[in-house]
C-alpha atoms as a PDB file:
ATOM      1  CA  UNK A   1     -35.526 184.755-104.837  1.00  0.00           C
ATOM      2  CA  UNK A   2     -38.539 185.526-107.141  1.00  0.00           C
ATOM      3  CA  UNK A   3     -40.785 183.585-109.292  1.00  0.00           C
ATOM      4  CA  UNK A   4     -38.699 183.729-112.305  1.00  0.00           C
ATOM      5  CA  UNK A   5     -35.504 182.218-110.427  1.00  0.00           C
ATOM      6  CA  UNK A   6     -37.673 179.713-108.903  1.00  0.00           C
ATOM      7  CA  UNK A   7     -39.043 178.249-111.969  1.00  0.00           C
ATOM      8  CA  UNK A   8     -35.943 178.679-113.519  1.00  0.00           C
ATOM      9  CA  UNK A   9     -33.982 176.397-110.875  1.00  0.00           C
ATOM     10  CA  UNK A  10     -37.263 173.902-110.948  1.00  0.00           C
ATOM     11  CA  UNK A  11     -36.792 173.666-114.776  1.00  0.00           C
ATOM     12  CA  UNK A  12     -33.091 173.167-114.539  1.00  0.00           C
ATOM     13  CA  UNK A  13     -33.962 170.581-111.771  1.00  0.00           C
ATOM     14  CA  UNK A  14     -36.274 168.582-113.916  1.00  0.00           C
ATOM     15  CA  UNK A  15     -34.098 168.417-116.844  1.00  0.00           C
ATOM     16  CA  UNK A  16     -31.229 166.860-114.517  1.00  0.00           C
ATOM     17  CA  UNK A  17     -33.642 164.261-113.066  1.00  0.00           C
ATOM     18  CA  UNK A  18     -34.979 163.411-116.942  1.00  0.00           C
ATOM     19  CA  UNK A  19     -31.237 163.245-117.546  1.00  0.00           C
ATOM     20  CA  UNK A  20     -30.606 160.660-114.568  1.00  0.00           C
ATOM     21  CA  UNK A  21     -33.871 158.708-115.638  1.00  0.00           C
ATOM     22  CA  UNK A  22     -32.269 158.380-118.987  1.00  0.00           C
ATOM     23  CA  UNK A  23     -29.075 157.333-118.006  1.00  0.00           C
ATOM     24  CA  UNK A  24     -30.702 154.646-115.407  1.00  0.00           C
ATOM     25  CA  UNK A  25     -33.189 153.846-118.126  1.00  0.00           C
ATOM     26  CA  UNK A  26     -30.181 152.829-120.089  1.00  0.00           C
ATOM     27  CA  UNK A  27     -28.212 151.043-117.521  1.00  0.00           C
ATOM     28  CA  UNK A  28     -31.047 148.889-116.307  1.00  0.00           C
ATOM     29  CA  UNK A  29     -31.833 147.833-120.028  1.00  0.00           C
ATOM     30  CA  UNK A  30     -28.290 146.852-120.514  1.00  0.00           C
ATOM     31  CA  UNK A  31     -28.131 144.496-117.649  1.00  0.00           C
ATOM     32  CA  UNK A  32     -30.433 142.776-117.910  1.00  0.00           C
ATOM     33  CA  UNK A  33     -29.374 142.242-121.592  1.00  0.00           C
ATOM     34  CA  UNK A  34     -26.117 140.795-119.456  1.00  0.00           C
ATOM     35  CA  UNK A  35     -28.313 139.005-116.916  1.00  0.00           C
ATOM     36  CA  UNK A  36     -29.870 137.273-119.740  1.00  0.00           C
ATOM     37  CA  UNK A  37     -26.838 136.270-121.719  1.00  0.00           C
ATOM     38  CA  UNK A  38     -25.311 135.265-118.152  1.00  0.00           C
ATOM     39  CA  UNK A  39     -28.193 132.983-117.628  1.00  0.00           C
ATOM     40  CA  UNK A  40     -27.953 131.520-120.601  1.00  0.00           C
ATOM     41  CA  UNK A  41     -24.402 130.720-120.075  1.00  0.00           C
ATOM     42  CA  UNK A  42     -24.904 129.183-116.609  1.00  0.00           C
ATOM     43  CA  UNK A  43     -27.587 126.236-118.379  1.00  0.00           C
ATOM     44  CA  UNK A  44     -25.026 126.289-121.174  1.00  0.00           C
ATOM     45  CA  UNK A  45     -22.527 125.230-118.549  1.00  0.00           C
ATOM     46  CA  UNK A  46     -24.740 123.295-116.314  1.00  0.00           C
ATOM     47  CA  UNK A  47     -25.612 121.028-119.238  1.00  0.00           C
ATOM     48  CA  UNK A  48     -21.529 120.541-119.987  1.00  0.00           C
ATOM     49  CA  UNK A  49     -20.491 119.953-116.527  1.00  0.00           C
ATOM     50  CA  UNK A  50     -23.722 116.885-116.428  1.00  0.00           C
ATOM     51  CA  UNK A  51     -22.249 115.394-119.675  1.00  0.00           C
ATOM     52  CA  UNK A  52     -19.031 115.792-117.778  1.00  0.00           C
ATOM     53  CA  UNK A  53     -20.356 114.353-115.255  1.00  0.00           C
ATOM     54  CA  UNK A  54     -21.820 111.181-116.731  1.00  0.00           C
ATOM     55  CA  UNK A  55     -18.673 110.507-118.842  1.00  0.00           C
ATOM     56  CA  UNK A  56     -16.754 110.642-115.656  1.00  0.00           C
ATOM     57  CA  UNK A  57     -19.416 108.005-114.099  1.00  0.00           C
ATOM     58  CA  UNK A  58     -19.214 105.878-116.706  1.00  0.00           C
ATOM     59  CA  UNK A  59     -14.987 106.024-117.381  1.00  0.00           C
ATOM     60  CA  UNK A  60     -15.230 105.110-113.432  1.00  0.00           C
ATOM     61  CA  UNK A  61     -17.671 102.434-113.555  1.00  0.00           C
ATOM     62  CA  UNK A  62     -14.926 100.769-116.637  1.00  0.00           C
ATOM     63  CA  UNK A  63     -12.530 101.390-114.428  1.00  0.00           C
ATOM     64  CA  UNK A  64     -13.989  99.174-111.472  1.00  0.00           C
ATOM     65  CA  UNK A  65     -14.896  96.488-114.107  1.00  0.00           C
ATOM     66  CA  UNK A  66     -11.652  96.460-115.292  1.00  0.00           C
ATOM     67  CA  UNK A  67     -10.124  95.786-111.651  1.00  0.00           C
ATOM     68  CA  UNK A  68     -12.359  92.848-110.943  1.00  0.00           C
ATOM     69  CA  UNK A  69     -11.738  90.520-113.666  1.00  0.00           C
ATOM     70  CA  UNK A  70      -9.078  87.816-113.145  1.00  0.00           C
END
């Protein structure tokens, strides 16, 4: 194999790995576009399931008051 071939195969070799780069470049920007959105849907529904939560509580706590008058 001479020079020529050699440089030609490096070339072709470091266009592919600029290629992958790109691509992973890509991919990595849009999940963590989806790890934020996720995020922001888990306090969405952590903040839901503690008013849940509370209403819940307080429906029980009626509940008990109810059975305890005469």
């Amino acid at each position: 194999m001479n020079t020529e071939q050699q440089l030609q195969q490096l070339e072709q070799r470091i266009e592919e790995l600029i290629s992958i780069s790109t691509r992973l470049r890509h991919e990595n920007e849009t999940l963590q576009a989806r790890e934020g959105r996720l995020l922001e849907e888990r306090a969405e529904l952590l903040k839901k399931n503690d008013v849940a939560k509370t209403k819940v509580e307080a429906i029980i706590s009626r509940l008990k008051s109810l059975e305890q008058e005469p």
